[in-house]
PDB file of N, CA and C in Angstrom:
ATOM      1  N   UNK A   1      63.774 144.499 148.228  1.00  0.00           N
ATOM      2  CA  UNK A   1      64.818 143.568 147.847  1.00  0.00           C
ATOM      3  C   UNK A   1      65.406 142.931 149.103  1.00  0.00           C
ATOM      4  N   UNK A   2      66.065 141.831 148.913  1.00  0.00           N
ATOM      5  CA  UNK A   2      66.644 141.492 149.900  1.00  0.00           C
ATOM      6  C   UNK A   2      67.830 142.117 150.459  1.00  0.00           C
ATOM      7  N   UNK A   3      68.070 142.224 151.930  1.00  0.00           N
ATOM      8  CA  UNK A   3      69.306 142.942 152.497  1.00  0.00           C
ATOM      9  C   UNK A   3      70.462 142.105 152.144  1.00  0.00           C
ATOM     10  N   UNK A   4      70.505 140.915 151.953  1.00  0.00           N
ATOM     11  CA  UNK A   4      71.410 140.102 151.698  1.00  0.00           C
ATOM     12  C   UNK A   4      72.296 140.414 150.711  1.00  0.00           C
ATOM     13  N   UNK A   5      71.544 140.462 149.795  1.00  0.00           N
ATOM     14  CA  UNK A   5      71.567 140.958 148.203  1.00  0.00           C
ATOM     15  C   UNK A   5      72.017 142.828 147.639  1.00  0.00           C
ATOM     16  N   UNK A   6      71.624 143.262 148.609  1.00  0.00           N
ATOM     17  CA  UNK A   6      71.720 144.225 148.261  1.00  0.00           C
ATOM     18  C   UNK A   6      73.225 144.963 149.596  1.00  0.00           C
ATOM     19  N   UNK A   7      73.249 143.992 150.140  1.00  0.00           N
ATOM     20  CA  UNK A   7      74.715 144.540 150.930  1.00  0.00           C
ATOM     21  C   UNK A   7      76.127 143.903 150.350  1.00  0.00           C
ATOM     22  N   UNK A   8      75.596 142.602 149.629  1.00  0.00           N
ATOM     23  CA  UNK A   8      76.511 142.255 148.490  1.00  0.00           C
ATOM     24  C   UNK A   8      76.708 143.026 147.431  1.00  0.00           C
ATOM     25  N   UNK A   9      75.799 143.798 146.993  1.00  0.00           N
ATOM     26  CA  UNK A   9      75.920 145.024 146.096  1.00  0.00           C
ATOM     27  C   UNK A   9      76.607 146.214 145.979  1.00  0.00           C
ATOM     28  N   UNK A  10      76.383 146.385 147.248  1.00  0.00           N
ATOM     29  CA  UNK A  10      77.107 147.581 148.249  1.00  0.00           C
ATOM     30  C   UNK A  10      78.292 147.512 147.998  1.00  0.00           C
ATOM     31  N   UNK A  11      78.994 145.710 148.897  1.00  0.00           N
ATOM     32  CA  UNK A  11      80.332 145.819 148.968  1.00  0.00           C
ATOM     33  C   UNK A  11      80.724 145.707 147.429  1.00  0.00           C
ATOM     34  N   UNK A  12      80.271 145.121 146.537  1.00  0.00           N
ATOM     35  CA  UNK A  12      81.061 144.737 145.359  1.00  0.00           C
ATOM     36  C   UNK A  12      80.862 146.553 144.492  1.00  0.00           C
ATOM     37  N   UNK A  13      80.307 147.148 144.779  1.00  0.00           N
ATOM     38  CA  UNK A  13      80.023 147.999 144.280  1.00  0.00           C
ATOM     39  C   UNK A  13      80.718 149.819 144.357  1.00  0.00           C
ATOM     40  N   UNK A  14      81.105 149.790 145.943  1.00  0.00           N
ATOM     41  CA  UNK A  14      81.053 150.849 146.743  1.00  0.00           C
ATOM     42  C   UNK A  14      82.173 152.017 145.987  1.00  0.00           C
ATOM     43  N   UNK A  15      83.188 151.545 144.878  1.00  0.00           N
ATOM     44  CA  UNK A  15      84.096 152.134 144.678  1.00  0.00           C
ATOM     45  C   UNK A  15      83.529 153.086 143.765  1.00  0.00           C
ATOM     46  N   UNK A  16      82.520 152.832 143.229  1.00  0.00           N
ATOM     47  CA  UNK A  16      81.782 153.942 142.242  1.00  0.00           C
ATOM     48  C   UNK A  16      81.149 154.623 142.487  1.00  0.00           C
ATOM     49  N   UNK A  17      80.877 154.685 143.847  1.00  0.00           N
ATOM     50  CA  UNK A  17      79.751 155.805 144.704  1.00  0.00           C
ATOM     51  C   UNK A  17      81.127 156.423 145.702  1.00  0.00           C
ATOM     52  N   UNK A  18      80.572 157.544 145.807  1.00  0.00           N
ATOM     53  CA  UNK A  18      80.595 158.419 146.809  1.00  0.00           C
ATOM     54  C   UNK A  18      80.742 158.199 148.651  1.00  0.00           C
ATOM     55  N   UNK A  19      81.496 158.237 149.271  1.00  0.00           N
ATOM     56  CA  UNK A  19      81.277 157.133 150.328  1.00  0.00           C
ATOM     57  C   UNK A  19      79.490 157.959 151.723  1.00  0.00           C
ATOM     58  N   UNK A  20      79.415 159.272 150.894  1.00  0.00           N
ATOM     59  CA  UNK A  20      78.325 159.694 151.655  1.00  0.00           C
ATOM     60  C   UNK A  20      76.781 159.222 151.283  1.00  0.00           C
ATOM     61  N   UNK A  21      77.072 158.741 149.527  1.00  0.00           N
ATOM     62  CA  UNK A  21      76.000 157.989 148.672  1.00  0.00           C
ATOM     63  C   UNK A  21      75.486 156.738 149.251  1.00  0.00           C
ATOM     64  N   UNK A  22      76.519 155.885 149.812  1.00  0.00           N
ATOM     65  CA  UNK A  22      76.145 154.707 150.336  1.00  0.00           C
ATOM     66  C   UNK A  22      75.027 153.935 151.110  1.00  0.00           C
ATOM     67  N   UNK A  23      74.758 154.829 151.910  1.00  0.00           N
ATOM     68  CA  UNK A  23      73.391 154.844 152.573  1.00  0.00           C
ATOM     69  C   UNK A  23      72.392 155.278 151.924  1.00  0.00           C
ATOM     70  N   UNK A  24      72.254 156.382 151.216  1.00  0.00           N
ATOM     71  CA  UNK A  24      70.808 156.388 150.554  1.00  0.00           C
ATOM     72  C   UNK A  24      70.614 155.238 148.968  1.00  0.00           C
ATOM     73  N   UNK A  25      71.571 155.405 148.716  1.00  0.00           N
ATOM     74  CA  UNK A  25      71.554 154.026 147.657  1.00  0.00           C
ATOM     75  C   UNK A  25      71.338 152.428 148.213  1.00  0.00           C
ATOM     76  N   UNK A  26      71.616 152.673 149.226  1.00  0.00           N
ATOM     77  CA  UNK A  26      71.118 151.225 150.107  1.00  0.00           C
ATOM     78  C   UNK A  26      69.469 150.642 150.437  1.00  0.00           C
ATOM     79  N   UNK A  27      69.325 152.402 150.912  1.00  0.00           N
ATOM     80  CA  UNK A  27      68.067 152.811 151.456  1.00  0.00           C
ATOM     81  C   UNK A  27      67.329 152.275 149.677  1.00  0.00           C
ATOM     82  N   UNK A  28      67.633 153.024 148.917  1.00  0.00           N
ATOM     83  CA  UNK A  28      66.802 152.929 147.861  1.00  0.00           C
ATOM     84  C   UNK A  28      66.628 151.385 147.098  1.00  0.00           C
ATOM     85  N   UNK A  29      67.698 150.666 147.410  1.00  0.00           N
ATOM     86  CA  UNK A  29      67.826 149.529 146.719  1.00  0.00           C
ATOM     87  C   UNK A  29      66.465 148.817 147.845  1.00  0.00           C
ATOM     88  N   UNK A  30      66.967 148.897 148.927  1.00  0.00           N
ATOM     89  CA  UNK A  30      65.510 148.293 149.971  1.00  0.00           C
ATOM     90  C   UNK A  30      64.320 148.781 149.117  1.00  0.00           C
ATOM     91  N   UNK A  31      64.162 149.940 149.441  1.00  0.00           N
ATOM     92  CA  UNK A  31      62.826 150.022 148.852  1.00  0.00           C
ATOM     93  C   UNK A  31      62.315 149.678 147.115  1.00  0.00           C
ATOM     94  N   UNK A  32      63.537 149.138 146.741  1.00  0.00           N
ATOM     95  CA  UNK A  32      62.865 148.969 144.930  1.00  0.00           C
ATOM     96  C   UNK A  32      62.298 147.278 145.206  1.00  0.00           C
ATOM     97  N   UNK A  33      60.911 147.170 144.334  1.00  0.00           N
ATOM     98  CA  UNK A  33      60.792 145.718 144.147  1.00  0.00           C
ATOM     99  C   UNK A  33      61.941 144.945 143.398  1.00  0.00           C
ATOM    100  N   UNK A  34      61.469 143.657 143.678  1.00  0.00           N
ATOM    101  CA  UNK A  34      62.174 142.766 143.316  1.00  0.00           C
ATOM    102  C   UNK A  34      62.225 142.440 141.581  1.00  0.00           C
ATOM    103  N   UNK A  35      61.739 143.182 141.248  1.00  0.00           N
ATOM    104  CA  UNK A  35      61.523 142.576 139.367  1.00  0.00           C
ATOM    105  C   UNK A  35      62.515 143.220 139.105  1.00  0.00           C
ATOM    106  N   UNK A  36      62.712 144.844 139.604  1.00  0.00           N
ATOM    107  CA  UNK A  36      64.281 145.486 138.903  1.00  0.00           C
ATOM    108  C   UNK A  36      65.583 145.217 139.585  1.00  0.00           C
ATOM    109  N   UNK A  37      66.135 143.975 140.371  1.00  0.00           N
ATOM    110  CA  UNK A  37      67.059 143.465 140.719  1.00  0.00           C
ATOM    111  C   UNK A  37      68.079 142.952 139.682  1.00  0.00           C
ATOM    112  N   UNK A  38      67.446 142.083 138.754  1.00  0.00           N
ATOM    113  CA  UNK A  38      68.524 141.362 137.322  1.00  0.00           C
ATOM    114  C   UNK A  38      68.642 142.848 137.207  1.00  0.00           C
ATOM    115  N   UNK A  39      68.118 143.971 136.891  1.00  0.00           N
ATOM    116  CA  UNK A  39      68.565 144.874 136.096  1.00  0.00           C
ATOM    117  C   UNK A  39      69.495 145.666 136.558  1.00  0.00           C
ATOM    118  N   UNK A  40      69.557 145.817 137.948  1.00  0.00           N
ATOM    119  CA  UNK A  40      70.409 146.632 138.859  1.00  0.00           C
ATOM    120  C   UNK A  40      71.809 146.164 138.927  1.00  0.00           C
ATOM    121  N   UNK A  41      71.614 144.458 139.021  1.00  0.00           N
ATOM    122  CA  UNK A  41      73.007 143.337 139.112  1.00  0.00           C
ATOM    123  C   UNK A  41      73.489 143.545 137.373  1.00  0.00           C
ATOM    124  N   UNK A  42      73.016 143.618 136.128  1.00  0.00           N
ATOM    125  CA  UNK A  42      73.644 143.822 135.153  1.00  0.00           C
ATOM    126  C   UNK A  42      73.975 145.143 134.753  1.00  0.00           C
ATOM    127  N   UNK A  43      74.084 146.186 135.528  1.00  0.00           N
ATOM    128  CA  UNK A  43      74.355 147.487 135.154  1.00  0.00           C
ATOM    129  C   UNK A  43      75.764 147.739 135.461  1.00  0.00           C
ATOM    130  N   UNK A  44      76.411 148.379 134.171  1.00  0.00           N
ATOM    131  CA  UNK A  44      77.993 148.914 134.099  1.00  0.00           C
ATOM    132  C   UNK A  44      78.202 150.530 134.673  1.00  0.00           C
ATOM    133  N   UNK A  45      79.106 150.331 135.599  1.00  0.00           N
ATOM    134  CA  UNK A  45      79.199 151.909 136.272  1.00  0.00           C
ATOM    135  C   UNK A  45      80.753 152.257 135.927  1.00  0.00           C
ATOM    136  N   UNK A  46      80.985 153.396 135.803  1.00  0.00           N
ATOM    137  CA  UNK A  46      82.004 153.954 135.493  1.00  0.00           C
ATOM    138  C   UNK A  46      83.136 153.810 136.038  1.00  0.00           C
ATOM    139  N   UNK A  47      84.244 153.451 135.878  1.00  0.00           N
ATOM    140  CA  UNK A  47      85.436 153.418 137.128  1.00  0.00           C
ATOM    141  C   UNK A  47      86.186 154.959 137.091  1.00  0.00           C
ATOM    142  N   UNK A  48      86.085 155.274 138.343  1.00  0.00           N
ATOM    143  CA  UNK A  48      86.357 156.846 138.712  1.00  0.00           C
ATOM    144  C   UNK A  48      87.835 156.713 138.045  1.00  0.00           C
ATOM    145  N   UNK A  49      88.776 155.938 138.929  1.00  0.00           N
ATOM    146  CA  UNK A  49      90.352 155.403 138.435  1.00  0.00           C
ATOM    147  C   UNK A  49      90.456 155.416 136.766  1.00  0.00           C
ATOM    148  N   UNK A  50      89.738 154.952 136.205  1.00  0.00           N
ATOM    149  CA  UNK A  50      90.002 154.974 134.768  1.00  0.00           C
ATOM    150  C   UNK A  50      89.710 156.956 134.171  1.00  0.00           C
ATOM    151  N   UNK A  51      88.774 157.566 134.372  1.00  0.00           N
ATOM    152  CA  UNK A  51      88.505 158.205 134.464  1.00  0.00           C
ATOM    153  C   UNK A  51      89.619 159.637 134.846  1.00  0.00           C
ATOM    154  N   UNK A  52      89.709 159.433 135.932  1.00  0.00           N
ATOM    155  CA  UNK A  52      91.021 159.942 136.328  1.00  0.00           C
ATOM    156  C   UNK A  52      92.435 159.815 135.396  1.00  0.00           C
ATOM    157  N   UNK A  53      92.560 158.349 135.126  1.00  0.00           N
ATOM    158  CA  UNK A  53      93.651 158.353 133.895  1.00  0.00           C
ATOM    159  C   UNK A  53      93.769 158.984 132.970  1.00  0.00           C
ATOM    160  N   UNK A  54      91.983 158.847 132.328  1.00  0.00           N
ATOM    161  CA  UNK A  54      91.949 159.741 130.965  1.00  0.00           C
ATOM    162  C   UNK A  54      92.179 160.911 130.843  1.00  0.00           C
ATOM    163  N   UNK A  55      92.082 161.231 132.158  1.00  0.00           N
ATOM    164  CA  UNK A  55      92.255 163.319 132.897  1.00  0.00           C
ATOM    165  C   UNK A  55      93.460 163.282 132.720  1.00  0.00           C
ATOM    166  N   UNK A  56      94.206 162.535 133.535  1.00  0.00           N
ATOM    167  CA  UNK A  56      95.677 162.892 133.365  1.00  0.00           C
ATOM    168  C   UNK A  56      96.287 162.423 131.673  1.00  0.00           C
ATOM    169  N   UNK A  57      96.038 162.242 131.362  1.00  0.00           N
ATOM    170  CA  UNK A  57      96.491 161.508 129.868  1.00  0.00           C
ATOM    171  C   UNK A  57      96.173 162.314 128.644  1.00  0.00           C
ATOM    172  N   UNK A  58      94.568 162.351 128.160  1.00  0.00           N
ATOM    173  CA  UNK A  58      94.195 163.187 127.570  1.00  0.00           C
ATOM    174  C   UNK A  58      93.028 164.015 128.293  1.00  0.00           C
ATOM    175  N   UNK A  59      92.868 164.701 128.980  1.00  0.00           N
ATOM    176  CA  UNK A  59      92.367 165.419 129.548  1.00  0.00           C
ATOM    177  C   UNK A  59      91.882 166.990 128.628  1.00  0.00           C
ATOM    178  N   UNK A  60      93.008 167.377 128.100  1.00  0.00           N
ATOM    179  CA  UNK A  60      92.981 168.687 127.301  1.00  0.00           C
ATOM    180  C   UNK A  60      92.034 168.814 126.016  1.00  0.00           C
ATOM    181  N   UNK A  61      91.936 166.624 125.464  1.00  0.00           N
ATOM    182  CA  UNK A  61      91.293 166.709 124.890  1.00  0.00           C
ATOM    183  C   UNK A  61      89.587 166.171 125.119  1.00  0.00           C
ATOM    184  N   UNK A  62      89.399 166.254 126.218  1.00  0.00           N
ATOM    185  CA  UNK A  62      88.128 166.473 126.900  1.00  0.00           C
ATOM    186  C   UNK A  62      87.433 165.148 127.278  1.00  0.00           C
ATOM    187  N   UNK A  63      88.484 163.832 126.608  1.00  0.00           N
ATOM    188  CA  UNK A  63      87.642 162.388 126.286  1.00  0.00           C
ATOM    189  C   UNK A  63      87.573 161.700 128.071  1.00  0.00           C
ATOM    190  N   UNK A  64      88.297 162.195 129.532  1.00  0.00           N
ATOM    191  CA  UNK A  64      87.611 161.794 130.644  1.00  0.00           C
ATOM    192  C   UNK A  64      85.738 162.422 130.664  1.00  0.00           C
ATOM    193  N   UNK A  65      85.944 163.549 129.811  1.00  0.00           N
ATOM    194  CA  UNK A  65      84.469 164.036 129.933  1.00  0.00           C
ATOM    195  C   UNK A  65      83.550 163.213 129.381  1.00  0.00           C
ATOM    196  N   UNK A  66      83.850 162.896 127.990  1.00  0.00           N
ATOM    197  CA  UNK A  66      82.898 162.048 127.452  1.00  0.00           C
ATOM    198  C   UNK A  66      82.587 160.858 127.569  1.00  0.00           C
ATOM    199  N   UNK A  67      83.993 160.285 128.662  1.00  0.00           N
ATOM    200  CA  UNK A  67      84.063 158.852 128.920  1.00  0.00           C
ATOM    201  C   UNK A  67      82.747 158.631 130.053  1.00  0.00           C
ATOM    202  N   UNK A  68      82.691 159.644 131.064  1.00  0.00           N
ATOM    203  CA  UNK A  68      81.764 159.569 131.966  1.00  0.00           C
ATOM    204  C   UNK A  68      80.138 160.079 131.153  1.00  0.00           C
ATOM    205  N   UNK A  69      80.192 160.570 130.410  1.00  0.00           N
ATOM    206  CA  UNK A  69      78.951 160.895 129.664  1.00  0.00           C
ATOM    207  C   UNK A  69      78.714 162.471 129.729  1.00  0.00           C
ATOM    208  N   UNK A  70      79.721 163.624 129.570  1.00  0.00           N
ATOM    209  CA  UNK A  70      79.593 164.755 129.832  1.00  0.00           C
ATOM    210  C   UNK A  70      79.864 165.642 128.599  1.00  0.00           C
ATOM    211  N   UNK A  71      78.858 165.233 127.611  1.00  0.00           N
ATOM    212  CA  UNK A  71      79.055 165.522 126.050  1.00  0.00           C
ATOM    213  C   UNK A  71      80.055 166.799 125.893  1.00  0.00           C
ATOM    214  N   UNK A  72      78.691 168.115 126.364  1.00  0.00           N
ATOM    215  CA  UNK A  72      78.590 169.275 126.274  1.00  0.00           C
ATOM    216  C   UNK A  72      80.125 169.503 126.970  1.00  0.00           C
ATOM    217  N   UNK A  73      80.419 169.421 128.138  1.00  0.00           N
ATOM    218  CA  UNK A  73      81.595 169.395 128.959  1.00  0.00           C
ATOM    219  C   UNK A  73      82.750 169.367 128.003  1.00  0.00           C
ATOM    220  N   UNK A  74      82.723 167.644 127.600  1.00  0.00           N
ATOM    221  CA  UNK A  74      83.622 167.205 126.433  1.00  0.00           C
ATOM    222  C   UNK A  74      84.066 168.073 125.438  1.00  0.00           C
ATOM    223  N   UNK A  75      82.950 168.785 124.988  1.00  0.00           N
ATOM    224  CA  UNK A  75      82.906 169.237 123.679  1.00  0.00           C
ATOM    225  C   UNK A  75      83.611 170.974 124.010  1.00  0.00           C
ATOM    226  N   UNK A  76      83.214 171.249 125.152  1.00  0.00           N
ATOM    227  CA  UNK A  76      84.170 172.392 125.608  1.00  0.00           C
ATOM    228  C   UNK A  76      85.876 172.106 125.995  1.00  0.00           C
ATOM    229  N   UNK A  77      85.831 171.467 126.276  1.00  0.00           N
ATOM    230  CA  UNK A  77      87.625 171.276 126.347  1.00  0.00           C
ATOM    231  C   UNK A  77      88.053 170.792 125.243  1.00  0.00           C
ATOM    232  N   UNK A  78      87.613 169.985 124.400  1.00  0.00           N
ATOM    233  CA  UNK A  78      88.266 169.437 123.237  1.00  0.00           C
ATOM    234  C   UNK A  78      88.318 170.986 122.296  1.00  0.00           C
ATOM    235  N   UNK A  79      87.483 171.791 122.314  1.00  0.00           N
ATOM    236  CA  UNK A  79      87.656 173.250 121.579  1.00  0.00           C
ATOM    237  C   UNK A  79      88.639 174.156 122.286  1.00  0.00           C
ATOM    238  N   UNK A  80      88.629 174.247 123.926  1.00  0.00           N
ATOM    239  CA  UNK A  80      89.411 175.076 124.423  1.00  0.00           C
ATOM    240  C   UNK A  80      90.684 174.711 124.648  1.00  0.00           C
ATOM    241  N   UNK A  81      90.926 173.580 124.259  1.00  0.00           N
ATOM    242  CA  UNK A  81      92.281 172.550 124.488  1.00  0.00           C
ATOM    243  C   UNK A  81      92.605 172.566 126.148  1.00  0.00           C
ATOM    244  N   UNK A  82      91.659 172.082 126.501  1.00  0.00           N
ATOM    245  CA  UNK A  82      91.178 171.900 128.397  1.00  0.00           C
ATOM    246  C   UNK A  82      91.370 173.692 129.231  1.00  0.00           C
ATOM    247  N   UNK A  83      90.501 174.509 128.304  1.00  0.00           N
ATOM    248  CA  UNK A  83      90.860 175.860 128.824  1.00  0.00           C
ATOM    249  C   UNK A  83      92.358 176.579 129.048  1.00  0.00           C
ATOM    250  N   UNK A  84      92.756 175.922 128.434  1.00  0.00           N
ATOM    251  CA  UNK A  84      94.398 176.592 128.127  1.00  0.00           C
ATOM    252  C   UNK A  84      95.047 175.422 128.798  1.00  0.00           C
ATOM    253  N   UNK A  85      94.696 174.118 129.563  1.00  0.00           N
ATOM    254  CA  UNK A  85      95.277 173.935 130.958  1.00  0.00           C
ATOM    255  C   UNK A  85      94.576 173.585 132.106  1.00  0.00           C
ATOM    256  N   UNK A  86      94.173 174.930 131.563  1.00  0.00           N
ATOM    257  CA  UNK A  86      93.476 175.416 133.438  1.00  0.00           C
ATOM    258  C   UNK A  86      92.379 174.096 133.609  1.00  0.00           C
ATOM    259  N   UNK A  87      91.624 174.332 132.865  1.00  0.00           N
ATOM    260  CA  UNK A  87      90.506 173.258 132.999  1.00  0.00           C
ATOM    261  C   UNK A  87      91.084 171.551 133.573  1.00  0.00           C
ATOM    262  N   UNK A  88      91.885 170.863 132.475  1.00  0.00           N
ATOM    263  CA  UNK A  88      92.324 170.067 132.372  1.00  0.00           C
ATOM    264  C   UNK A  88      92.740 169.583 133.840  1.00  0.00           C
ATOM    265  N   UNK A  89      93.975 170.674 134.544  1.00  0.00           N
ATOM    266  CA  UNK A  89      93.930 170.556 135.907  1.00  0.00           C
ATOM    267  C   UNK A  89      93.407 170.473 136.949  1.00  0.00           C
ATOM    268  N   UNK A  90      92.253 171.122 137.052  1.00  0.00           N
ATOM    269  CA  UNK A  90      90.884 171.341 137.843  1.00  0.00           C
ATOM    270  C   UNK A  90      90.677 169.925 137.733  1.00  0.00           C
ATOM    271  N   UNK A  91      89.929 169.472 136.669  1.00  0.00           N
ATOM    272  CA  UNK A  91      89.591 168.156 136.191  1.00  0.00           C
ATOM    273  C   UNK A  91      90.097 167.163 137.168  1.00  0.00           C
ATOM    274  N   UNK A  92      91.428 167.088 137.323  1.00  0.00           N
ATOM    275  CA  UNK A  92      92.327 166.134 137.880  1.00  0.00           C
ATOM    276  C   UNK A  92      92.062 165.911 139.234  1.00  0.00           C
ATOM    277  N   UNK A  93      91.372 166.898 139.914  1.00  0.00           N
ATOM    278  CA  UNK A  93      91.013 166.952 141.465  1.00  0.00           C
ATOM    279  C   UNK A  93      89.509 166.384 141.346  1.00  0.00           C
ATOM    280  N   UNK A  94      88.376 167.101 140.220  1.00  0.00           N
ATOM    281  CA  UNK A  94      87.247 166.226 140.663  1.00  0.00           C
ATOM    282  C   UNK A  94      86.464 165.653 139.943  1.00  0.00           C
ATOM    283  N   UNK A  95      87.366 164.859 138.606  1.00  0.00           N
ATOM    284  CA  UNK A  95      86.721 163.820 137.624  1.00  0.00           C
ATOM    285  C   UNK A  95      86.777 162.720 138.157  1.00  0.00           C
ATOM    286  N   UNK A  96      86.886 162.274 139.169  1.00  0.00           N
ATOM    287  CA  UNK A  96      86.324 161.134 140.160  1.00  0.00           C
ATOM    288  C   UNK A  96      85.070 161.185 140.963  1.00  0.00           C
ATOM    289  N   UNK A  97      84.944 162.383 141.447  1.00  0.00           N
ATOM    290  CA  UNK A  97      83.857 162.938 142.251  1.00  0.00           C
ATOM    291  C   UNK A  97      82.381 162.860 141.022  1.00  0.00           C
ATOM    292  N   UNK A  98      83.081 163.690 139.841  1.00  0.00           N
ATOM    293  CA  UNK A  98      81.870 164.051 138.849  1.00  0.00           C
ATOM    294  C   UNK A  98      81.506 162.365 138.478  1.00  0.00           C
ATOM    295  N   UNK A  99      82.797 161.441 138.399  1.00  0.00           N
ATOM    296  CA  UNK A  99      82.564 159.857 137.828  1.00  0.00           C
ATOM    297  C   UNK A  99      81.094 159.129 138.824  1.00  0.00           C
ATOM    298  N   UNK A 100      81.632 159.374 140.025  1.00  0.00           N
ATOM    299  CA  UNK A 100      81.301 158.786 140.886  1.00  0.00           C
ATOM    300  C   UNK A 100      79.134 159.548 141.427  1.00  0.00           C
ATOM    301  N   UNK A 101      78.973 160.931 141.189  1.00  0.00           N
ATOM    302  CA  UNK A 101      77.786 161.280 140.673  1.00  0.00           C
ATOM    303  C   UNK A 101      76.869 160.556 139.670  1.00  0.00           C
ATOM    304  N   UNK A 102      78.166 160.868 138.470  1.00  0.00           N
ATOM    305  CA  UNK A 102      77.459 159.994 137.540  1.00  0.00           C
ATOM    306  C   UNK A 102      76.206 158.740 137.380  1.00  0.00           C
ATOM    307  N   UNK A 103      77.503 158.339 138.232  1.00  0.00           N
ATOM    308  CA  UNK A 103      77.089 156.392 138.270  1.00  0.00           C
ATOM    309  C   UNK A 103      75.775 156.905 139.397  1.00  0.00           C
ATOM    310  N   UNK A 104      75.639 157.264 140.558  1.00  0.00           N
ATOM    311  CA  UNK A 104      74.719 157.223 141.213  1.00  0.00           C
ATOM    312  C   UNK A 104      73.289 157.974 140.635  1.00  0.00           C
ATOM    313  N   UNK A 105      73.514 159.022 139.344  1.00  0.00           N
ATOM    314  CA  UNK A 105      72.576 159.409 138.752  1.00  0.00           C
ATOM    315  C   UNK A 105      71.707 158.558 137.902  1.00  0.00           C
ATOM    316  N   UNK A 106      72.478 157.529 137.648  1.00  0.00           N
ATOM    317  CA  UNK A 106      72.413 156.067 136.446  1.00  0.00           C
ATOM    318  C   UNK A 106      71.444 155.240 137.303  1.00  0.00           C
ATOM    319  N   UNK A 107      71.860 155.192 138.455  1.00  0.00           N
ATOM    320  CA  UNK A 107      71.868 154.059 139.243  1.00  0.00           C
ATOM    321  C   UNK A 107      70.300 154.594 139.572  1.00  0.00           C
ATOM    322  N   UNK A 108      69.754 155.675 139.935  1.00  0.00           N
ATOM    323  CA  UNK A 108      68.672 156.614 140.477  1.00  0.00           C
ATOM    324  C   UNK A 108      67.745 156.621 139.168  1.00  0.00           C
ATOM    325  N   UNK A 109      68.346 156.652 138.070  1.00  0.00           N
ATOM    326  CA  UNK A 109      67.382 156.473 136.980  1.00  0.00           C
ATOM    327  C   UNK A 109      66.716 154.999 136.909  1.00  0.00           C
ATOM    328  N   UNK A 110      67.526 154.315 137.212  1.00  0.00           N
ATOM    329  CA  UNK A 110      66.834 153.255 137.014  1.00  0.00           C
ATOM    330  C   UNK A 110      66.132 152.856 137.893  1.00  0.00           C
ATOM    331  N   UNK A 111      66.215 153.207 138.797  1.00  0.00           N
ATOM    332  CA  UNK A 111      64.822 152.439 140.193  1.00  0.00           C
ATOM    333  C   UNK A 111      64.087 153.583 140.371  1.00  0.00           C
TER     334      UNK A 111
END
């Protein structure tokens, strides 16, 4: 792909990755041909910030989990009512981190 293109990607992009992700997602965008570019530029990634809201908001009822795609996860706090708490709080420190995996797991599936 082009570097051009793909450092425009970067910057418009960077808040959903990881800031240690950056480079190998760069690396990888170089090496993908050019036919899976439209597909890379129309892909929706998660906003960690929103994510985080849903933690603090409803968190207990597990929907930051499912918002990022973490069914099974989800489906355990919405039963444990976020582990008494406990969970829910935890959550709050690294449902940005788990957001921000996510998207780069998405992002890795597709190229």
């Amino acid at each position: 792909m082009n570097p051009q293109n793909v450092d425009a990607f970067i910057l418009a992009n960077n808040k959903f990755f990881r800031d240690y992700q950056i480079s190998t997602i760069r690396n990888l965008l170089l090496n993908t041909d050019d036919s899976k570019w439209p597909l890379v530029q129309s892909m929706q990634f998660k906003d960690p910030t929103i994510s985080l809201i849903l933690s603090i908001l409803v968190g207990t009822l597990g929907i930051d989990r499912f918002f990022i795609g973490d069914i099974g996860l989800g489906i355990g706090k919405l039963i444990t009512c976020g582990g008494g708490g406990i969970w829910t709080v935890i959550d709050w420190f690294f449902i940005m981190g788990a957001t921000k995996d996510k998207n780069q797991q998405k992002l890795q599936s597709l190229l």
